[in-house]
Protein backbone atom coordinates (compact mmCIF):
# COMPACT_ATOMS: atom_id res chain seq x y z
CA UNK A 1 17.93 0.73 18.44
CA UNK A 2 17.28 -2.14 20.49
CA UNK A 3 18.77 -5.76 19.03
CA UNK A 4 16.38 -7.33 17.35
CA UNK A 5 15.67 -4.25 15.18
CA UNK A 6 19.63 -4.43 13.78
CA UNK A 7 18.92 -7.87 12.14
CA UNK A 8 19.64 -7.79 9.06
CA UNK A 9 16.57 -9.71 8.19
CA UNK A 10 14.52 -7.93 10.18
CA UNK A 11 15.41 -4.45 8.32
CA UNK A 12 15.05 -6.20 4.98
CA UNK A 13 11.56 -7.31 5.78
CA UNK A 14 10.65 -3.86 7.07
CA UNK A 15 9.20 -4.85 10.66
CA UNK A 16 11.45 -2.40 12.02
CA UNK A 17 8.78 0.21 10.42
CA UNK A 18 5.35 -0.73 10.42
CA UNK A 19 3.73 1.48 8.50
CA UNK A 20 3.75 -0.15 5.45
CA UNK A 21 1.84 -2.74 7.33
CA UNK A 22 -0.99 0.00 8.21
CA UNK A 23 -1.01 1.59 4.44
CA UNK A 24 -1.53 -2.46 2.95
CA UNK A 25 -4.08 -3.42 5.96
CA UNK A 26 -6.25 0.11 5.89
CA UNK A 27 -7.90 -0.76 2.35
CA UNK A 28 -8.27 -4.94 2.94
CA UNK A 29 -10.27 -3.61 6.21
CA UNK A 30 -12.41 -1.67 4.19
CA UNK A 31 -12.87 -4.11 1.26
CA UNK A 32 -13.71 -7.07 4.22
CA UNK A 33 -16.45 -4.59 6.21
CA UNK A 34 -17.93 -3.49 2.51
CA UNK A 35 -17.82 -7.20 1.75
CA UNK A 36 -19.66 -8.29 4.74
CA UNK A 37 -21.93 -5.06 5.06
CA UNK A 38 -20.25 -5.64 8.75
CA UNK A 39 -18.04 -7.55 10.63
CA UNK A 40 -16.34 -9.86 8.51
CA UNK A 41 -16.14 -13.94 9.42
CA UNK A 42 -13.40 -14.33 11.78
CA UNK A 43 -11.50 -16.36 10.17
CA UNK A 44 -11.20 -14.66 6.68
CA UNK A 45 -10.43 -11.96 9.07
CA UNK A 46 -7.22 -13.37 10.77
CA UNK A 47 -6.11 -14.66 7.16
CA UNK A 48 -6.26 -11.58 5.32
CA UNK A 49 -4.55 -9.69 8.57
CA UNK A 50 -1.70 -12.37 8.70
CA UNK A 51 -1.41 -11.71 4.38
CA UNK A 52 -1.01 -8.70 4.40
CA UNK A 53 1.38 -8.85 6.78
CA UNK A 54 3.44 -11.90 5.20
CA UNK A 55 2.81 -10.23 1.44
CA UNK A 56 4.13 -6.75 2.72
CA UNK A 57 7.63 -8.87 4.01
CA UNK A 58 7.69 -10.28 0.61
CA UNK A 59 7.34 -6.80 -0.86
CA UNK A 60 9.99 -5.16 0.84
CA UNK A 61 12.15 -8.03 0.20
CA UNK A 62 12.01 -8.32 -3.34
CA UNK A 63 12.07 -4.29 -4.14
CA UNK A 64 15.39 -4.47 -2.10
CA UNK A 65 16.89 -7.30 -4.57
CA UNK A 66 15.03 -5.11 -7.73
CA UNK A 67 17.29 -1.89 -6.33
CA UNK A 68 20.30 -3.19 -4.76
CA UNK A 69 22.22 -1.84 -7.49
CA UNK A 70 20.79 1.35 -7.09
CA UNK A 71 19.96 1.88 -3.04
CA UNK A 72 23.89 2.68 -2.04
CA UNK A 73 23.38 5.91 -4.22
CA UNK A 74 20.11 6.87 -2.78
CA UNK A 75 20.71 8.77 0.69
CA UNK A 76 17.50 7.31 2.49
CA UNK A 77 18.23 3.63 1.35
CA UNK A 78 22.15 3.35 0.98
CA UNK A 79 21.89 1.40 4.85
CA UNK A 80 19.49 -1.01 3.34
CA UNK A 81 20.73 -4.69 4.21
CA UNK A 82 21.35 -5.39 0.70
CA UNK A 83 23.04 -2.53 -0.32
CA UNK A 84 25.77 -2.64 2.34
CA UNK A 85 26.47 -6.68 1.79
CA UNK A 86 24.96 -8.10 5.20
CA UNK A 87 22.31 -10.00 2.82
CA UNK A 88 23.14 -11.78 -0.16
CA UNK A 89 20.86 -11.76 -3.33
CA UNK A 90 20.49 -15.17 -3.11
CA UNK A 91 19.18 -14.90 0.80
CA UNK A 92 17.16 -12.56 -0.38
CA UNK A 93 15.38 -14.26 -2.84
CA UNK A 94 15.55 -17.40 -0.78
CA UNK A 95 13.69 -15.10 2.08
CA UNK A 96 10.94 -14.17 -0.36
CA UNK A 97 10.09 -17.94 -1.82
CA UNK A 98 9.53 -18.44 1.61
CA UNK A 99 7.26 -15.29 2.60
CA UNK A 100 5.28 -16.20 -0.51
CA UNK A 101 4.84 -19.87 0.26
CA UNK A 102 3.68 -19.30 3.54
CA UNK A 103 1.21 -17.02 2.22
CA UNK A 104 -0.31 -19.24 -0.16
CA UNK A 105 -0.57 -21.69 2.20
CA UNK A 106 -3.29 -19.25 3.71
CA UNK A 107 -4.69 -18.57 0.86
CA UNK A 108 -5.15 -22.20 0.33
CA UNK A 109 -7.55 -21.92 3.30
CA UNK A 110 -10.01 -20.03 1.07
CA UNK A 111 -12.71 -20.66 -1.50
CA UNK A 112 -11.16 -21.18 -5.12
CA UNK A 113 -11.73 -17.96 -6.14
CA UNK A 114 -9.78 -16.41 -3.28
CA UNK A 115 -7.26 -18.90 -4.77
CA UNK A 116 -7.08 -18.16 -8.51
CA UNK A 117 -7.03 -14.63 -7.54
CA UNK A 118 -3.76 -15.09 -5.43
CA UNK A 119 -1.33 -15.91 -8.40
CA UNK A 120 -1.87 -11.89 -9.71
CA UNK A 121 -1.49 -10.49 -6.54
CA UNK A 122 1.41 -12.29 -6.40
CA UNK A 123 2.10 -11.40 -9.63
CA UNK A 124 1.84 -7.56 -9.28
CA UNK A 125 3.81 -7.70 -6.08
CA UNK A 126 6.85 -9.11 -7.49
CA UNK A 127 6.76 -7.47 -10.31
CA UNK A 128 6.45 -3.56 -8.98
CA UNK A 129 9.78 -3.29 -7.92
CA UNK A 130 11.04 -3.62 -11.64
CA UNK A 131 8.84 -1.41 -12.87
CA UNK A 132 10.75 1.69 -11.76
CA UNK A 133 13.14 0.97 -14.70
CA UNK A 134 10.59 1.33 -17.46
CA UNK A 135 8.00 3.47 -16.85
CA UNK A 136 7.23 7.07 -14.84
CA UNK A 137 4.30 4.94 -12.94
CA UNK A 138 5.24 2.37 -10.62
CA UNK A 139 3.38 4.16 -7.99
CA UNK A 140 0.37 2.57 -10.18
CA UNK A 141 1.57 -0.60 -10.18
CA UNK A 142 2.01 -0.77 -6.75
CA UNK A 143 -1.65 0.46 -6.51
CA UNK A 144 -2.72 -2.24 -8.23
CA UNK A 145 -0.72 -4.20 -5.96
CA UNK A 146 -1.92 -2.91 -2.87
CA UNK A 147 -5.84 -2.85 -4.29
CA UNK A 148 -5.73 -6.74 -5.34
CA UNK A 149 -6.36 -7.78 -2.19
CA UNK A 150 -10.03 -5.98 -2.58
CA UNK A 151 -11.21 -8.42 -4.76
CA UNK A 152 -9.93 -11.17 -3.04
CA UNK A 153 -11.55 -10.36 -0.01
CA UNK A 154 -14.35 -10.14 -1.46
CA UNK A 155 -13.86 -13.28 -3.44
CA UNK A 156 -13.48 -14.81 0.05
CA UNK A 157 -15.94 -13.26 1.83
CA UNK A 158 -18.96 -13.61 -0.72
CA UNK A 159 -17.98 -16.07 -3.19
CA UNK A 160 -18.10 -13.58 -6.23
CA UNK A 161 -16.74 -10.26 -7.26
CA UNK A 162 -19.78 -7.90 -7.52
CA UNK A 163 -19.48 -4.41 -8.93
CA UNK A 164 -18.88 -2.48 -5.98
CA UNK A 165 -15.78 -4.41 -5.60
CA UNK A 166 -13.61 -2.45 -8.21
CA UNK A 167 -15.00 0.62 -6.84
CA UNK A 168 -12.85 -0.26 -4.05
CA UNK A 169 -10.41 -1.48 -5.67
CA UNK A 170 -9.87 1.93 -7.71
CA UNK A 171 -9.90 3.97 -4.29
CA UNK A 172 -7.30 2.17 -2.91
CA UNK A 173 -5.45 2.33 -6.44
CA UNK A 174 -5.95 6.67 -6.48
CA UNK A 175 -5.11 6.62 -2.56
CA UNK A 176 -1.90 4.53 -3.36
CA UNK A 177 -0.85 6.65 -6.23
CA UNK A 178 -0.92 9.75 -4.06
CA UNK A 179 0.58 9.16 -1.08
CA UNK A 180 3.76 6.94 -3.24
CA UNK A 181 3.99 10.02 -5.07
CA UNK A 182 4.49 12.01 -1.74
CA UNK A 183 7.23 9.17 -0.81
CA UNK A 184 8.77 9.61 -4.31
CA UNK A 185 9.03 13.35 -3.46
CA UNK A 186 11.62 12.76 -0.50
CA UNK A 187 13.93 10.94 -3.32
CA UNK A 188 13.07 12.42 -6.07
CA UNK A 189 16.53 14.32 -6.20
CA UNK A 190 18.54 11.20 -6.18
CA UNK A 191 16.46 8.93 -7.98
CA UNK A 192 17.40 11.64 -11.04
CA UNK A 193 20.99 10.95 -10.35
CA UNK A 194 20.22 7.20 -10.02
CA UNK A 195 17.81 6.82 -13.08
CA UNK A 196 15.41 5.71 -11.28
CA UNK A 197 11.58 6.54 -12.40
CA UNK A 198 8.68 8.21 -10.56
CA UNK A 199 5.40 9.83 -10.60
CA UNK A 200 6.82 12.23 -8.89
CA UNK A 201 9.20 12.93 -11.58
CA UNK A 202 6.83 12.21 -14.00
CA UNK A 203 4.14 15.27 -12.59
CA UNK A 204 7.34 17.27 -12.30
CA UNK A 205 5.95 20.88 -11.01
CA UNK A 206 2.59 19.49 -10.83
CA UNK A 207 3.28 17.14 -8.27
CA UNK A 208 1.25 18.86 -5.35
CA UNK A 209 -1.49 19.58 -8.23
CA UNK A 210 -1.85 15.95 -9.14
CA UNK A 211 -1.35 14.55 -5.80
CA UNK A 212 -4.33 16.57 -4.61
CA UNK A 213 -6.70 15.33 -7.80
CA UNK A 214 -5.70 11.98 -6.53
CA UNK A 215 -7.12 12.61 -2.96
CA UNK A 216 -9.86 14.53 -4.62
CA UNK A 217 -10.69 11.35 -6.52
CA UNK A 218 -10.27 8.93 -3.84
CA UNK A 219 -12.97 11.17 -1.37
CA UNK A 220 -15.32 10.81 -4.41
CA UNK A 221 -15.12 7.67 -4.89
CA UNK A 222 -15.38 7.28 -1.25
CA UNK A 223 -18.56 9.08 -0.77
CA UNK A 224 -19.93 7.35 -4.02
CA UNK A 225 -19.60 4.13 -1.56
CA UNK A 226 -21.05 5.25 0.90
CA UNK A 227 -24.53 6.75 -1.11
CA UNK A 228 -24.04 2.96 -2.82
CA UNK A 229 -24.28 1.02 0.74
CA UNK A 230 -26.79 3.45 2.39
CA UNK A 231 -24.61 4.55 5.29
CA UNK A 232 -25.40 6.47 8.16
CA UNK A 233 -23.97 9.87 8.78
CA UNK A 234 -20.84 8.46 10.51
CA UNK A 235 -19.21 7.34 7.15
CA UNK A 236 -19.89 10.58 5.47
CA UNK A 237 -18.38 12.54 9.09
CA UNK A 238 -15.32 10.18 8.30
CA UNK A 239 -14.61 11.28 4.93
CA UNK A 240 -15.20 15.03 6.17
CA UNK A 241 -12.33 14.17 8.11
CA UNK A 242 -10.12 12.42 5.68
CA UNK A 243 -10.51 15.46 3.80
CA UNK A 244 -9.01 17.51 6.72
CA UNK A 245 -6.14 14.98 6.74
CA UNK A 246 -5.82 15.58 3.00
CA UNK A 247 -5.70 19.41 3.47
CA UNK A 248 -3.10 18.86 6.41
CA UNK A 249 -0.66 16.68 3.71
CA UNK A 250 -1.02 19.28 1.01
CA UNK A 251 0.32 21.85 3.66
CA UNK A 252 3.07 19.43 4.74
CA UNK A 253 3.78 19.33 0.68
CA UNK A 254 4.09 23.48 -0.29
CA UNK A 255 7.61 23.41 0.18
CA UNK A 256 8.66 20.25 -1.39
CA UNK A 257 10.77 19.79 1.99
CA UNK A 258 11.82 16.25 1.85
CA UNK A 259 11.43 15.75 5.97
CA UNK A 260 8.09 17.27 5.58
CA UNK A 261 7.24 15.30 2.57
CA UNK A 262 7.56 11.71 4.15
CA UNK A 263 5.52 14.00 7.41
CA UNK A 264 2.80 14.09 5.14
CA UNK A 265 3.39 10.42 3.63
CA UNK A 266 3.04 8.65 7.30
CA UNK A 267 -0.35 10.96 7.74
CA UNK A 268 -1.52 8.49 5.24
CA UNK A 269 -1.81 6.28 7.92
CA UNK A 270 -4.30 8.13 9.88
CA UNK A 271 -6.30 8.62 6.69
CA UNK A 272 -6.86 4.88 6.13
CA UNK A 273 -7.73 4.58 9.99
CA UNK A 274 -10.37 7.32 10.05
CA UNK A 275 -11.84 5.93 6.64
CA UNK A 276 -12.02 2.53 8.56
CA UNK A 277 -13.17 4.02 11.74
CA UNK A 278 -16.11 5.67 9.53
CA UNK A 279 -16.80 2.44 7.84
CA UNK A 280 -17.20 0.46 10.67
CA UNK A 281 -20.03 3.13 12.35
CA UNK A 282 -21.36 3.79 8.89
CA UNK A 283 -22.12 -0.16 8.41
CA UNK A 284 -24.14 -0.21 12.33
């Protein structure tokens, strides 16, 4: 691991693994390119990109000070900075203040809207990590969390929230929910130990069941955009694909292996790329 992946800091913010980054960017593409009916203005563009990428540091941080009581008995999180004592709590939060405040000073760039808007997506994002101790669905919290940036870019790409903007918003929430749940799989055995809650708990035997009603419901909804915004056959060849992808996780699921559950959680990646890819053609 080369050096500057070993700081602490680095680990706690997760940009030693991108791919958070991709799963929080995928769906504020697609809400910006639905929100323009095209290219989005450049710089909205370079705002949101930088956001998501500030607001996904925040994330990470503050659902590392939420579980470091519980990430030392959790196999797949017991290196995490905070649980072995190379960050302190109060770093932590001290990190976060300042991811957030950097943040809003983008968001400060924006039309009010974009503005008032801000303080729930902040809100959701520092809540989710707490969340886990009261409820089976955090995955849907962090949905929302993830989707809230939808109608903010719309907010700052239009000036107003039209109704095709919580259409988007709820595929990104059903997309979220299903590939966390896959995530939730690979821990699911210690998060029982740990008493720590999950859909994937929640669904139980079902998991692979409701996982799949998920993607069902996110390829709707998907499609129903596309018929909405008149796209060409590119968009509708993109979800055809996604659907392939969706196939490919439910395979990578049968077993409940955990390796090949977090297999089929990266994949997710690849989803939101070809969904973005389709967009892009399908708005020509």
């Amino acid at each position: 691991m080369s050096s500057w992946k070993q700081n602490p800091y680095i680990r706690l913010m997760r940009l030693d693994r991108p791919i958070g980054n991709f799963l929080l960017l995928w769906p504020t593409l697609w809400a910006l390119w639905v929100a323009a009916g095209g290219p989005p203005k450049i710089d909205v563009l370079i705002v949101f990109v930088l956001g998501v990428l500030l607001m996904r540091a925040a994330g990470c941080v503050i659902n590392d000070y939420a579980d470091r009581d519980f990430d030392g008995q959790v196999e797949r999180t017991k290196h995490r900075p905070l649980a072995t004592g190379e960050v302190s709590a109060k770093q932590a939060l001290a990190l976060f203040a300042v991811l957030g405040l950097i943040a809003f000073a983008l968001v400060l760039t924006q039309n009010w809207l974009t503005i008032q808007l801000s303080f729930v997506g902040m809100a959701l994002a520092a809540i989710y990590p707490f969340t886990k101790r009261v409820t089976h669905l955090p995955q849907f919290v962090l949905g929302a969390a993830f989707g809230w940036a939808t109608p903010m870019a719309f907010a700052a790409q239009t000036g107003e929230l039209p109704p095709i903007t919580w259409l988007m918003f709820g595929i990104t929430l059903v997309w979220t929910v299903a590939y966390d749940t896959m995530y939730a799989m690979v821990d699911r055995a210690d998060d029982l130990k740990a008493g720590i809650k999950s859909t994937a708990i929640l669904f139980g035997r079902f998991d692979k069941l409701a996982i799949g009603l998920l993607q069902l419901a996110t390829l709707v909804l998907l499609f129903l955009v596309g018929q909405i915004q008149d796209m060409n056959e590119w968009f509708f060849l993109s979800i055809l694909l996604a659907a392939l992808l969706a196939v490919y996780q439910q395979y990578l699921l049968k077993d409940r292996d955990r390796d090949l559950c977090f297999k089929a959680f990266l994949n997710n990646n690849h989803f939101g790329a070809v969904v973005f890819a389709g967009l892009v053609l399908g708005l020509l």
